[in-house]
C-alpha atoms as a PDB file:
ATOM      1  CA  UNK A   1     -56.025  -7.392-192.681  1.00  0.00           C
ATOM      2  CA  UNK A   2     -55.751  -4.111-195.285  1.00  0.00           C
ATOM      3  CA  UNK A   3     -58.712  -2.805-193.078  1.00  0.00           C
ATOM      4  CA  UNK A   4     -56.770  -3.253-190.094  1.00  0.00           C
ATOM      5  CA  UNK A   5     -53.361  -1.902-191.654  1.00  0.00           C
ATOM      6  CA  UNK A   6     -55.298   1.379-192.465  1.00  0.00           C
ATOM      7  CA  UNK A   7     -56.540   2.060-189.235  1.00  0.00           C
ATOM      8  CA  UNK A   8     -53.455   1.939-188.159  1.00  0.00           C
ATOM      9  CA  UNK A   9     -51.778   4.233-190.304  1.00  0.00           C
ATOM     10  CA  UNK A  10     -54.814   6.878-189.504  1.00  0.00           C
ATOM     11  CA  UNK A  11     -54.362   6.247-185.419  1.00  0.00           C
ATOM     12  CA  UNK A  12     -50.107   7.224-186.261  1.00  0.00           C
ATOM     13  CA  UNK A  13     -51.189   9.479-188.463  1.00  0.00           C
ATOM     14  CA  UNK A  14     -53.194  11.429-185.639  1.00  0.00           C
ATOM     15  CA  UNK A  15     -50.923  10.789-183.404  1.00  0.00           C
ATOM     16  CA  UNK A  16     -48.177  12.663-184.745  1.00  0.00           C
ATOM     17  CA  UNK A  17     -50.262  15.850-185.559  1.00  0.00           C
ATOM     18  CA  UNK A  18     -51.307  16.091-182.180  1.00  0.00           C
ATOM     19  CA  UNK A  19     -47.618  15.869-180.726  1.00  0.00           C
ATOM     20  CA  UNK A  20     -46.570  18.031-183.105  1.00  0.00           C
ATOM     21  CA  UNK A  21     -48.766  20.593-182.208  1.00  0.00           C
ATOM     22  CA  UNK A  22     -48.165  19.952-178.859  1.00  0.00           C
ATOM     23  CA  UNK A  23     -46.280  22.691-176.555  1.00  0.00           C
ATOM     24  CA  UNK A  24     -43.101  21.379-174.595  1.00  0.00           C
ATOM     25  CA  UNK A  25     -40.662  23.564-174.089  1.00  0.00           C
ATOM     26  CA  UNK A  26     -37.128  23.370-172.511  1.00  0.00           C
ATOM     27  CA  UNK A  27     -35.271  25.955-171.077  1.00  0.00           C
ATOM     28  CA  UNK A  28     -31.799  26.173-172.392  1.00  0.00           C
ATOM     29  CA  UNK A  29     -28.548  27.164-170.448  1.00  0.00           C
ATOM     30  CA  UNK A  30     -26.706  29.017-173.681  1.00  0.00           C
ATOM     31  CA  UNK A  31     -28.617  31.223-176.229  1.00  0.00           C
ATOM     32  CA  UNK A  32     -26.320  28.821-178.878  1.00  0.00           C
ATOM     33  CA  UNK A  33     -28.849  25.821-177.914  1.00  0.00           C
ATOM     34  CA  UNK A  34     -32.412  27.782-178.443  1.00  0.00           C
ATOM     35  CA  UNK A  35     -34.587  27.549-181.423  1.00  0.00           C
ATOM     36  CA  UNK A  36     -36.098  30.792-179.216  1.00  0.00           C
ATOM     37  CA  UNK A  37     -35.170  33.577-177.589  1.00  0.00           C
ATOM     38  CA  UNK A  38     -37.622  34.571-174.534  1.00  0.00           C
ATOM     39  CA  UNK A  39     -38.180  37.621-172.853  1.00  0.00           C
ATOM     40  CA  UNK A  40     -40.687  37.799-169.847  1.00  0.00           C
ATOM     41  CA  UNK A  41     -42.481  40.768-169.547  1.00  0.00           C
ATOM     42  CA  UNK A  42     -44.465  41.906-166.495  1.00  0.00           C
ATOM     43  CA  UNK A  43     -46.512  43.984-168.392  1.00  0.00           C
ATOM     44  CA  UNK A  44     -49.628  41.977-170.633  1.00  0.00           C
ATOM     45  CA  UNK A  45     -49.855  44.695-172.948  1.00  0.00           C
ATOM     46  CA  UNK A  46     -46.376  44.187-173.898  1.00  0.00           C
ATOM     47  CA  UNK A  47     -46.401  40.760-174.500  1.00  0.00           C
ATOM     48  CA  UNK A  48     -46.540  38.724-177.829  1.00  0.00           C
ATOM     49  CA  UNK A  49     -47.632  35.766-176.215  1.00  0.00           C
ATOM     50  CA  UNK A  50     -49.647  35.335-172.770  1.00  0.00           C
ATOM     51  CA  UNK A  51     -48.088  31.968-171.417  1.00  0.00           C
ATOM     52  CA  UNK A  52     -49.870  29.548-168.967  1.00  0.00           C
ATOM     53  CA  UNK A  53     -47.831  26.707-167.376  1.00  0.00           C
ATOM     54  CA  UNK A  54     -49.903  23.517-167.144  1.00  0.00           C
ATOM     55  CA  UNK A  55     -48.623  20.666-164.943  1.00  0.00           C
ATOM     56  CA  UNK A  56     -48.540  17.799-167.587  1.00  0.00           C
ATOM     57  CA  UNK A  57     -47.911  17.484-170.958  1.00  0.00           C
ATOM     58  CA  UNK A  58     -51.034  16.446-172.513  1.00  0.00           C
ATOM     59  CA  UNK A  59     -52.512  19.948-171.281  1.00  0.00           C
ATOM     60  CA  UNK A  60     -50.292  21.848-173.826  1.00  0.00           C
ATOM     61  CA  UNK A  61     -52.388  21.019-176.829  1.00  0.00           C
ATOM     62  CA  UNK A  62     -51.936  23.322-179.690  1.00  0.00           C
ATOM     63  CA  UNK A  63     -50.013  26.286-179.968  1.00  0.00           C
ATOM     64  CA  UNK A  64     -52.593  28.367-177.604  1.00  0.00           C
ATOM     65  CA  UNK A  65     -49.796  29.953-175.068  1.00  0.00           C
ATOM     66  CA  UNK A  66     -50.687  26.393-172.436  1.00  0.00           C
ATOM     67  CA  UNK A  67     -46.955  25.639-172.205  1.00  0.00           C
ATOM     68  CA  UNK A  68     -45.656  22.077-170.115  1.00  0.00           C
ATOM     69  CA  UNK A  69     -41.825  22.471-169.255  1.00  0.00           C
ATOM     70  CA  UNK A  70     -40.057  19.270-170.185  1.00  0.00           C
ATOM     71  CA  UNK A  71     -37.126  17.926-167.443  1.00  0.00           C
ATOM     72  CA  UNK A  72     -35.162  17.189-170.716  1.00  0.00           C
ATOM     73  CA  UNK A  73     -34.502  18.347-174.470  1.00  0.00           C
ATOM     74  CA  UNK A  74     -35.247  15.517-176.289  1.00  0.00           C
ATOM     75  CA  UNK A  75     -38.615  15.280-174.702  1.00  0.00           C
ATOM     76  CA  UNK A  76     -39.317  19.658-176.093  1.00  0.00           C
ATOM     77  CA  UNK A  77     -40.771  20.505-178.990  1.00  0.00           C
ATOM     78  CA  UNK A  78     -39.000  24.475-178.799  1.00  0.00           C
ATOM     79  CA  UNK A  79     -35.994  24.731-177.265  1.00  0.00           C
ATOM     80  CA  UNK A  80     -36.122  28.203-175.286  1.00  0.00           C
ATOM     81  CA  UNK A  81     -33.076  30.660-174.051  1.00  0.00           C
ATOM     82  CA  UNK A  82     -34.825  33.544-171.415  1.00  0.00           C
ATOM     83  CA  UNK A  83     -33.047  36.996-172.450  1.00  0.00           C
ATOM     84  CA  UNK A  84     -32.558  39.996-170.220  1.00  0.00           C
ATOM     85  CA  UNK A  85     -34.453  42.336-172.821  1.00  0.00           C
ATOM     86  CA  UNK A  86     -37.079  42.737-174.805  1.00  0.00           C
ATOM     87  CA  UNK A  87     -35.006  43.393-178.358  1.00  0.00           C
ATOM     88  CA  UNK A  88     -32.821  40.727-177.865  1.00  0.00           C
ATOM     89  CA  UNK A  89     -35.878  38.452-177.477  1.00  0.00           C
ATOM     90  CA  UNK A  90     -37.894  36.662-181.062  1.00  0.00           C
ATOM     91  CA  UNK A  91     -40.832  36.031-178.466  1.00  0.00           C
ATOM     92  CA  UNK A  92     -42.058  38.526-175.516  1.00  0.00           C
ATOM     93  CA  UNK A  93     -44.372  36.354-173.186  1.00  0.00           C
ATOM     94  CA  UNK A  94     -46.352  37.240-170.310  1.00  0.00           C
ATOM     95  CA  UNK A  95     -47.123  34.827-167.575  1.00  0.00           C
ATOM     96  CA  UNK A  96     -51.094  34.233-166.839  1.00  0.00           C
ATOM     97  CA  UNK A  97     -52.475  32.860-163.345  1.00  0.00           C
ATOM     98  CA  UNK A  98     -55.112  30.544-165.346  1.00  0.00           C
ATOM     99  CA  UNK A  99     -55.292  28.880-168.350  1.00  0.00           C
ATOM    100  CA  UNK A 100     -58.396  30.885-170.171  1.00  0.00           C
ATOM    101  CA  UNK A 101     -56.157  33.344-170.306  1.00  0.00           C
ATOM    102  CA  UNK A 102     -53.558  31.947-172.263  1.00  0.00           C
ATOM    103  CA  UNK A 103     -53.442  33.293-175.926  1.00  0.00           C
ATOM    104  CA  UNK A 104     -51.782  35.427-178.715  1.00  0.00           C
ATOM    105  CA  UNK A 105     -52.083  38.849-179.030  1.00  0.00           C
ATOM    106  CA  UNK A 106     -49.362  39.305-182.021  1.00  0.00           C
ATOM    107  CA  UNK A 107     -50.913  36.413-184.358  1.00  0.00           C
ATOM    108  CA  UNK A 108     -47.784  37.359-186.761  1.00  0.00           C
ATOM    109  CA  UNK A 109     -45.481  35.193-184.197  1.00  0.00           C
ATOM    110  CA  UNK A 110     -47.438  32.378-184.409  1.00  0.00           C
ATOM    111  CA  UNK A 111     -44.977  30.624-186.990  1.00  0.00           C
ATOM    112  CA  UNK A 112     -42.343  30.701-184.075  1.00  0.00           C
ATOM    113  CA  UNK A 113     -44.517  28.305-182.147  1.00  0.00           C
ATOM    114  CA  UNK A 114     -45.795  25.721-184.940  1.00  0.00           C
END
């Protein structure tokens, strides 16, 4: 019975990390209900992040720029407002058209994501 009790505090253990390294976002109506503010760039050069939209949520493992957009808030790990410039913006993204492409190119906004 302990043995068993352990195991399952590892598996919820394990479980959490991964969700909470997981990337679900929601997009926000009012800048009031973001934890950040998002400005998409069309230039990759520009960007702090280069973002990849995956189709389900267990595809946006770790904070790697795979991102799954969540049909509600509760369901988000980041809340996210899109701004209509860059210096308004915490994060500058850049949309990729596959998902090797997906990563950060200013590592000192990582923290934003975690």
């Amino acid at each position: 019975m302990k043995k068993l009790n352990v195991i399952m505090i590892v598996f919820l253990l394990s479980l959490g990390v991964y969700s909470a390294r997981a990337q679900n976002i929601f997009s926000v109506d009012a800048e009031y209900k973001a934890t950040i503010k998002v400005y998409v760039t069309n230039s990759e050069y520009n960007a702090d992040l280069i973002v990849y939209k995956v189709d389900a949520s267990y595809k946006a493992e770790g904070n790697e720029g795979k991102w799954y957009f969540t049909d509600a808030d509760y369901k988000a790990d980041k809340k996210i407002f899109f701004v209509d410039a860059s210096y308004k913006a915490d994060l500058v993204i850049f949309y990729a058209d596959a998902s090797y492409k997906a990563k950060w190119l200013n590592k000192s906004k990582v923290s934003l994501l975690n």
